[in-house]
PDB file of N, CA and C in Angstrom:
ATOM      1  N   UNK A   1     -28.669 -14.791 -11.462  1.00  0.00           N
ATOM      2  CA  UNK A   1     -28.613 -16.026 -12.240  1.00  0.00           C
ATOM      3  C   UNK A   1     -27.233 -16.089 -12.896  1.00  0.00           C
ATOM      4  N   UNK A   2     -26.488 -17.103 -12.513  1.00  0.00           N
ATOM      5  CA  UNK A   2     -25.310 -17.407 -13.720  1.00  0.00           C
ATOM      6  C   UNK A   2     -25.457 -16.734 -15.072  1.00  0.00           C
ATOM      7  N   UNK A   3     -24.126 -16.917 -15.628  1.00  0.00           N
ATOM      8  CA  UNK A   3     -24.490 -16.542 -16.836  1.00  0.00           C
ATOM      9  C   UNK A   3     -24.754 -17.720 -18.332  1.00  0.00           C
ATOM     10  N   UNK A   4     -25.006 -17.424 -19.458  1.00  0.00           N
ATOM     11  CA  UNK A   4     -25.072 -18.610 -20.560  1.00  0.00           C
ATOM     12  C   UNK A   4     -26.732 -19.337 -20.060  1.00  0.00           C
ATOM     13  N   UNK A   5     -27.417 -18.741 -19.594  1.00  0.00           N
ATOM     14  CA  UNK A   5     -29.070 -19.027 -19.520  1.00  0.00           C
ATOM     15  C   UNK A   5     -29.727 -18.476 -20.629  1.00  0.00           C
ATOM     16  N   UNK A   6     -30.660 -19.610 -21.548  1.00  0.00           N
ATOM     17  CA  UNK A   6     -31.120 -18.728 -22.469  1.00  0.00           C
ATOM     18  C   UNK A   6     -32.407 -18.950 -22.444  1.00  0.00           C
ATOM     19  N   UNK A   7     -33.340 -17.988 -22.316  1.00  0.00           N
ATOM     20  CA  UNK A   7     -34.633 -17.713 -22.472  1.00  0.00           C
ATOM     21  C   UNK A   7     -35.486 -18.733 -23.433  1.00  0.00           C
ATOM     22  N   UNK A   8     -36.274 -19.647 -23.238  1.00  0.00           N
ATOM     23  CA  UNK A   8     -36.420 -20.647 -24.211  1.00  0.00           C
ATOM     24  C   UNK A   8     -37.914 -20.966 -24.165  1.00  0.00           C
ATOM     25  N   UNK A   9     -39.074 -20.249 -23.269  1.00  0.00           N
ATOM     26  CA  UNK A   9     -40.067 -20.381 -23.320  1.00  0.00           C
ATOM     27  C   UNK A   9     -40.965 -19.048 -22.828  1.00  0.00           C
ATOM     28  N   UNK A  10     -41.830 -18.775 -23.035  1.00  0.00           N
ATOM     29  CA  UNK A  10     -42.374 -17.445 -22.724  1.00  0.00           C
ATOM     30  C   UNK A  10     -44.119 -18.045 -22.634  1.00  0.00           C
ATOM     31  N   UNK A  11     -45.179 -17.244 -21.681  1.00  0.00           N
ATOM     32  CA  UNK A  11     -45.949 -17.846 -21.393  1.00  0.00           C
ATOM     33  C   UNK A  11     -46.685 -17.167 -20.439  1.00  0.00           C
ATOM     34  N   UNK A  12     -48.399 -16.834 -20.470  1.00  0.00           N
ATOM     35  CA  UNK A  12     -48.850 -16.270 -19.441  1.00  0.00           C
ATOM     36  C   UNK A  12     -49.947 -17.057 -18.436  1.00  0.00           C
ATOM     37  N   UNK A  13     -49.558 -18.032 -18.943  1.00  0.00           N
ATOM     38  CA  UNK A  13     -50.217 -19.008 -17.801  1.00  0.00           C
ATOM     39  C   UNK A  13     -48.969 -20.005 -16.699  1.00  0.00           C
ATOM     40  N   UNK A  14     -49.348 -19.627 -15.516  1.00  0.00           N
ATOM     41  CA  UNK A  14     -48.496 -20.262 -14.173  1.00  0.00           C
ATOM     42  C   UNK A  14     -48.298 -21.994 -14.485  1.00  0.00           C
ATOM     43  N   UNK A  15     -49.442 -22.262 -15.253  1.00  0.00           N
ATOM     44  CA  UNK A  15     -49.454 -23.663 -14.614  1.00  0.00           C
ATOM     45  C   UNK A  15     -49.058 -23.933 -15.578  1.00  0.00           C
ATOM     46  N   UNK A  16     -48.827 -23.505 -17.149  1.00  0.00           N
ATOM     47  CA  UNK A  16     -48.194 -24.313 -18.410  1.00  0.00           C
ATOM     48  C   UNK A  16     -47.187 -24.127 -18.288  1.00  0.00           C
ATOM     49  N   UNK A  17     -46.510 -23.135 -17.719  1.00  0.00           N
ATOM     50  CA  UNK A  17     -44.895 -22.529 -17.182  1.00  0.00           C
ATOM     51  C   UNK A  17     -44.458 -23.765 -16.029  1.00  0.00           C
ATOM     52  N   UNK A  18     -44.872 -24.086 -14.886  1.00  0.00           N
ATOM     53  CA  UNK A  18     -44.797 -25.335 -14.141  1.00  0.00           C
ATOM     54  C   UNK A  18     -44.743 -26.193 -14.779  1.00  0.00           C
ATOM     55  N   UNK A  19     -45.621 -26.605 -15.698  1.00  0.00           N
ATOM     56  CA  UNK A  19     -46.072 -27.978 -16.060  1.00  0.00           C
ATOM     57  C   UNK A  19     -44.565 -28.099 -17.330  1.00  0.00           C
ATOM     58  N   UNK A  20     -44.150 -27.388 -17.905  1.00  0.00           N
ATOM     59  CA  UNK A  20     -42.978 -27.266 -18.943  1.00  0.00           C
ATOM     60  C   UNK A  20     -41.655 -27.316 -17.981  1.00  0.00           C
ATOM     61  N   UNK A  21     -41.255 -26.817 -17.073  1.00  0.00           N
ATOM     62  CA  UNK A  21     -40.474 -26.913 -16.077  1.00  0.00           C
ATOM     63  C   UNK A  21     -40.171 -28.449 -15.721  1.00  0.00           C
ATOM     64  N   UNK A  22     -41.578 -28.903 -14.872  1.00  0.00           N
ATOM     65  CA  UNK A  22     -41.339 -30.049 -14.613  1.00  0.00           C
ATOM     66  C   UNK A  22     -40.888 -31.266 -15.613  1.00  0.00           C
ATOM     67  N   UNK A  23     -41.420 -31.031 -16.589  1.00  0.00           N
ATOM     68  CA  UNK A  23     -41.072 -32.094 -17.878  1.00  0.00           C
ATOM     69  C   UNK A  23     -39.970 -31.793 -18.126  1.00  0.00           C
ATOM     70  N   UNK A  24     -39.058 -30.803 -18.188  1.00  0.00           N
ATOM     71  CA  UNK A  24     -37.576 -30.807 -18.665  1.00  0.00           C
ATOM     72  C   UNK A  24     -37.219 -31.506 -17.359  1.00  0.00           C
ATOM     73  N   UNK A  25     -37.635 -30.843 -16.127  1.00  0.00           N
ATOM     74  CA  UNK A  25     -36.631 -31.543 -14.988  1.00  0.00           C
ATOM     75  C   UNK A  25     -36.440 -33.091 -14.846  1.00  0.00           C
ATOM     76  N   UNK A  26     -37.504 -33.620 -15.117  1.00  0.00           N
ATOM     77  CA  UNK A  26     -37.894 -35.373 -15.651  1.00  0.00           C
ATOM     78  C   UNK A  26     -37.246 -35.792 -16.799  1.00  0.00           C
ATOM     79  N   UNK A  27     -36.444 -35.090 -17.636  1.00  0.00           N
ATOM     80  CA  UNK A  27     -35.139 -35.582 -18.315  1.00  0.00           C
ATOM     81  C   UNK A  27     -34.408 -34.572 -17.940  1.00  0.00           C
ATOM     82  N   UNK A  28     -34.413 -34.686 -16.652  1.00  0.00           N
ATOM     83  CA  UNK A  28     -32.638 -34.117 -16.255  1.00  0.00           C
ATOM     84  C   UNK A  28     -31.916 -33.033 -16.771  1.00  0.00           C
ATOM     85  N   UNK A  29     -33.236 -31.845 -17.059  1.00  0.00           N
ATOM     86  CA  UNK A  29     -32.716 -30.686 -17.677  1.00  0.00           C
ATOM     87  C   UNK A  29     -32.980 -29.747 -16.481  1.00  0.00           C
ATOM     88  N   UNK A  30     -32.328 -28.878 -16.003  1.00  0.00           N
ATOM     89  CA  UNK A  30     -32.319 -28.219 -15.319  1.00  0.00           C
ATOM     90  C   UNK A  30     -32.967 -26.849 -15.171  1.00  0.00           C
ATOM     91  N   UNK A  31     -34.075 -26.137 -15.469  1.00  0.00           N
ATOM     92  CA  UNK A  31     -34.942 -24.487 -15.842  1.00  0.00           C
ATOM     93  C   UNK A  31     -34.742 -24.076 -14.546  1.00  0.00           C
ATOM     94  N   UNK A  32     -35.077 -22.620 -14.918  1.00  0.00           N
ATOM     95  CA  UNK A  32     -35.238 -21.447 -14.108  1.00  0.00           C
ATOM     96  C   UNK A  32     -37.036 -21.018 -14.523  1.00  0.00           C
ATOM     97  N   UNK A  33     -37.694 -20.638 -13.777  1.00  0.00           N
ATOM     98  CA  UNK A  33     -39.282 -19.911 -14.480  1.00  0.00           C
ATOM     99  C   UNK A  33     -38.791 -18.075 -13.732  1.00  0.00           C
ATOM    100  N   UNK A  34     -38.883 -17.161 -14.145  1.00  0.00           N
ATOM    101  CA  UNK A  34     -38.740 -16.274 -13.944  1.00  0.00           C
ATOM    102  C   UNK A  34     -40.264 -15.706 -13.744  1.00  0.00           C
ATOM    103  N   UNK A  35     -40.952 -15.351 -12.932  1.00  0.00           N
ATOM    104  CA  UNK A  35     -42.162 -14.728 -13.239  1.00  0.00           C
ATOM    105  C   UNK A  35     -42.617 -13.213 -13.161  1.00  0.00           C
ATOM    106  N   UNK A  36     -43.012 -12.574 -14.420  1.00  0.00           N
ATOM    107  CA  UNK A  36     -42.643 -10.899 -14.505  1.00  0.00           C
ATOM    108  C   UNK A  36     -44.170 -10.391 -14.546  1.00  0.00           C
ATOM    109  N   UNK A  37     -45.327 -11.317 -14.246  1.00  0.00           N
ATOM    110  CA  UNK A  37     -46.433 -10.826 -13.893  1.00  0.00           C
ATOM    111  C   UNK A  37     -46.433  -9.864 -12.824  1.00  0.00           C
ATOM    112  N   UNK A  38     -47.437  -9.132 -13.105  1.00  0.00           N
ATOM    113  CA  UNK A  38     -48.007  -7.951 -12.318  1.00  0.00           C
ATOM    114  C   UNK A  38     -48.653  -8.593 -10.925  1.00  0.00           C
ATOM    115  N   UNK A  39     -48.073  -9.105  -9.570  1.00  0.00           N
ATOM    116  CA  UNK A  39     -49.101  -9.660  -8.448  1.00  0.00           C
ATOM    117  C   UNK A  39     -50.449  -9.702  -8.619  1.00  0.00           C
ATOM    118  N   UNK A  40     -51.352  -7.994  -8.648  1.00  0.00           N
ATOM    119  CA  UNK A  40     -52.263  -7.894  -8.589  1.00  0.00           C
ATOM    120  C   UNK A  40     -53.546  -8.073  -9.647  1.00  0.00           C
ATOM    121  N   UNK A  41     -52.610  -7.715 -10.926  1.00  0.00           N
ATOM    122  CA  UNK A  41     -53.581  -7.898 -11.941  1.00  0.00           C
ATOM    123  C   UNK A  41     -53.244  -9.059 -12.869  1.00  0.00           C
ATOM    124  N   UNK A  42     -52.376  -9.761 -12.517  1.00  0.00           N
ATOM    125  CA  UNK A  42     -51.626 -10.351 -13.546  1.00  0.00           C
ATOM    126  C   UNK A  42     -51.825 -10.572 -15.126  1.00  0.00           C
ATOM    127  N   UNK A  43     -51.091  -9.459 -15.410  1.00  0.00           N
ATOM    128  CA  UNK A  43     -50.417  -8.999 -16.497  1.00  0.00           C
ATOM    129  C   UNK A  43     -49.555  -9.717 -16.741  1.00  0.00           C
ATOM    130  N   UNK A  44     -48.769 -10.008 -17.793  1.00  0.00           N
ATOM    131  CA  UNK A  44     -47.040  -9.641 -17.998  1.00  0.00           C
ATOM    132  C   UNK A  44     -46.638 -11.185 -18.293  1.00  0.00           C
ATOM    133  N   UNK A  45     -46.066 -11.774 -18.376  1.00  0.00           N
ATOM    134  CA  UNK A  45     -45.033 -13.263 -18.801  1.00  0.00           C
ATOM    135  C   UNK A  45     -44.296 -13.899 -17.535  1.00  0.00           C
ATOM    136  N   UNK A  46     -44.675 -15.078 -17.419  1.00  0.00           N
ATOM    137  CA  UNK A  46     -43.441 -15.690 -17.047  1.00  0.00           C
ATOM    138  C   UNK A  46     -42.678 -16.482 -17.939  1.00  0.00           C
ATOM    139  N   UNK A  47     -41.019 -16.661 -18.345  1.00  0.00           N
ATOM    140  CA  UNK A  47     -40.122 -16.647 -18.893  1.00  0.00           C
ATOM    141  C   UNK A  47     -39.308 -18.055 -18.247  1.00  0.00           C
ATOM    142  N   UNK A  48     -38.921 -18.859 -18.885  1.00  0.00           N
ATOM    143  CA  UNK A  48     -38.547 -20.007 -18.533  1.00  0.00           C
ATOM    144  C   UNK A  48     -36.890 -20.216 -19.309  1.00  0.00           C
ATOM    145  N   UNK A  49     -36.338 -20.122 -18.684  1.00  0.00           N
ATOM    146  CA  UNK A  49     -34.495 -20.367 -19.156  1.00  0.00           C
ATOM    147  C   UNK A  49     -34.135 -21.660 -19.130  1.00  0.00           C
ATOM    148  N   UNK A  50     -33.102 -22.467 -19.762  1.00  0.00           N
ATOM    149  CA  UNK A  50     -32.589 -23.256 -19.535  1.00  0.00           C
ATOM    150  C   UNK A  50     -30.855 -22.721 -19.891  1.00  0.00           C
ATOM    151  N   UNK A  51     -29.670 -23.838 -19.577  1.00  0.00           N
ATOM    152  CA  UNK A  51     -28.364 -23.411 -19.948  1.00  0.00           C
ATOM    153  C   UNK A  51     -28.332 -23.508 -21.145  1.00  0.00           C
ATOM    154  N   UNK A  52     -27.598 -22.908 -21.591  1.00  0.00           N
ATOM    155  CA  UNK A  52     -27.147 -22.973 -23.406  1.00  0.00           C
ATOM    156  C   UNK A  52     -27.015 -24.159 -23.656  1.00  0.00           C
ATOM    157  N   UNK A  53     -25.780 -25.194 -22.719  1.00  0.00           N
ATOM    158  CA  UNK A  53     -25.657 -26.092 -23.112  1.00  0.00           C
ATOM    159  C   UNK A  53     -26.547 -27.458 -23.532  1.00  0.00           C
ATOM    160  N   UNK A  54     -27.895 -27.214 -22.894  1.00  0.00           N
ATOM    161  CA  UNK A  54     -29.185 -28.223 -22.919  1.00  0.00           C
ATOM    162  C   UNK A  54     -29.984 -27.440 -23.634  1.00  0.00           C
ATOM    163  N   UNK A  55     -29.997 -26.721 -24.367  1.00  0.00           N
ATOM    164  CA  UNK A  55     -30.984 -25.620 -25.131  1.00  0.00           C
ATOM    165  C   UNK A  55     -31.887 -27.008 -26.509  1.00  0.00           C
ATOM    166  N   UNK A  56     -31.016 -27.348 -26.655  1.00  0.00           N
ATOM    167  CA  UNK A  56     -31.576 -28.296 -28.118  1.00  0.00           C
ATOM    168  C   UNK A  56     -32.055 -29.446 -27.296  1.00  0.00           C
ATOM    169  N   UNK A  57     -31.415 -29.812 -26.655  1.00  0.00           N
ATOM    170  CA  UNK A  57     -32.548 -31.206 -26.824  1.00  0.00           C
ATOM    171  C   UNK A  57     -33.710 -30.323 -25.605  1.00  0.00           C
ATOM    172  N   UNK A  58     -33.743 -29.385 -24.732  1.00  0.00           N
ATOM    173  CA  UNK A  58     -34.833 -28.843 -24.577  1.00  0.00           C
ATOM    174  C   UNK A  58     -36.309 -28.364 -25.534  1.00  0.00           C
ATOM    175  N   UNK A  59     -35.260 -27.860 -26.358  1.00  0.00           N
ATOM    176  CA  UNK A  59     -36.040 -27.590 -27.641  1.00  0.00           C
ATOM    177  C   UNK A  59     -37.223 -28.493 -28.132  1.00  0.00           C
ATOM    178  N   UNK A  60     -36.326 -29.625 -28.113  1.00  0.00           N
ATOM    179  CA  UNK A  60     -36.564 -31.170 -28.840  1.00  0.00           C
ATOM    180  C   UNK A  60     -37.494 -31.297 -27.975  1.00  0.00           C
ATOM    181  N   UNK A  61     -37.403 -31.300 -26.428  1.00  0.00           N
ATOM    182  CA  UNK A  61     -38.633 -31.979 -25.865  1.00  0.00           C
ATOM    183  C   UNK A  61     -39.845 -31.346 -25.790  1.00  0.00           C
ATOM    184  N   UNK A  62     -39.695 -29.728 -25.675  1.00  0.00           N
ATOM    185  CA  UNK A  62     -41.211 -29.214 -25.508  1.00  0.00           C
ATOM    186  C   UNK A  62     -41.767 -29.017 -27.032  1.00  0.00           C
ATOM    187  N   UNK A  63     -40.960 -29.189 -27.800  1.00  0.00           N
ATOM    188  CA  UNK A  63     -41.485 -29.197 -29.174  1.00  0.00           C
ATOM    189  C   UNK A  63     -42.261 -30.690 -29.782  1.00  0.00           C
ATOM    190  N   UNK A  64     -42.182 -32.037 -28.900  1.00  0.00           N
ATOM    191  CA  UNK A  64     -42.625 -33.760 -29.102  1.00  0.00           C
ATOM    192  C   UNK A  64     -43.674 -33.211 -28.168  1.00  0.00           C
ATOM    193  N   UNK A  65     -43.432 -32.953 -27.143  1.00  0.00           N
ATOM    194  CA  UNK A  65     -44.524 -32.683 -26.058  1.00  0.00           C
ATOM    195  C   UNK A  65     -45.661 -31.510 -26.236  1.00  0.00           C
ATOM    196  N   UNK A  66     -45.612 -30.835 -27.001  1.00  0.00           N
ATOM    197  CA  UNK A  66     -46.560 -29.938 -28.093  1.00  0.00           C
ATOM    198  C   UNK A  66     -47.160 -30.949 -28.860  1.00  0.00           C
ATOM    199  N   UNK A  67     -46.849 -31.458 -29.850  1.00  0.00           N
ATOM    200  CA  UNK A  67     -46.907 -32.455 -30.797  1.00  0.00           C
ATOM    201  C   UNK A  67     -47.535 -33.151 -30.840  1.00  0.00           C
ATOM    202  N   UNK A  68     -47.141 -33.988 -29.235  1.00  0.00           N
ATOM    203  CA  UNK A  68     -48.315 -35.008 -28.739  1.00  0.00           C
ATOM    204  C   UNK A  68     -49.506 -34.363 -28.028  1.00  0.00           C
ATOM    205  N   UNK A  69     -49.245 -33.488 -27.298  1.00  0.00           N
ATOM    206  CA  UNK A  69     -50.957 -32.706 -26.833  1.00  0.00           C
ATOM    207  C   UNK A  69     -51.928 -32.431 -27.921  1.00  0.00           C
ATOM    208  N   UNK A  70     -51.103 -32.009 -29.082  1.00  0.00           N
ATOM    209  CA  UNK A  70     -52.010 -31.598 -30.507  1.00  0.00           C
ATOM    210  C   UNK A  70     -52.751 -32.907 -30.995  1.00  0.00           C
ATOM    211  N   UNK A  71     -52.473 -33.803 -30.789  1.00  0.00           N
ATOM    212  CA  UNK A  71     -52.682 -34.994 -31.549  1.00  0.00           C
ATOM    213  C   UNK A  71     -53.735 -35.652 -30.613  1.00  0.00           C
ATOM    214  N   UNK A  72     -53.808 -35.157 -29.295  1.00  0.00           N
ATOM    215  CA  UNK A  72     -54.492 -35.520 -28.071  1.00  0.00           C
ATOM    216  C   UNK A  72     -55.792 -35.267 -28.381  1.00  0.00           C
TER     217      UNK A  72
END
């Protein structure tokens, strides 16, 4: 991976890790999902990066998009 990626979500479910991915990519933010689960037993995190430079308004979006599920 390039460098200046910063770790910005952590998570042991596949599909909230996807589903957070896709919503940054739908404003044109660009993620990585790293997945450090165990294959067999799954254990462990998958880890979601974005660039430094989009870090805040990333921030901004999964933090409205929390916000509004709560309110859901």
């Amino acid at each position: 991976m390039e460098k200046n990626w910063i770790k910005l979500f952590i998570t042991t479910s596949p599909i909230q890790a996807e589903i957070t991915k896709q919503m940054l990519e739908e404003h044109g933010i660009s993620s990585v999902v790293i997945n450090k689960q165990d294959s067999s037993y799954r254990f462990g995190q998958l880890e979601l990066y974005v660039h430094e430079s989009e870090e805040g308004t990333a921030r901004a979006l999964i933090a409205e998009n929390k916000q509004s599920d709560e309110e859901s």
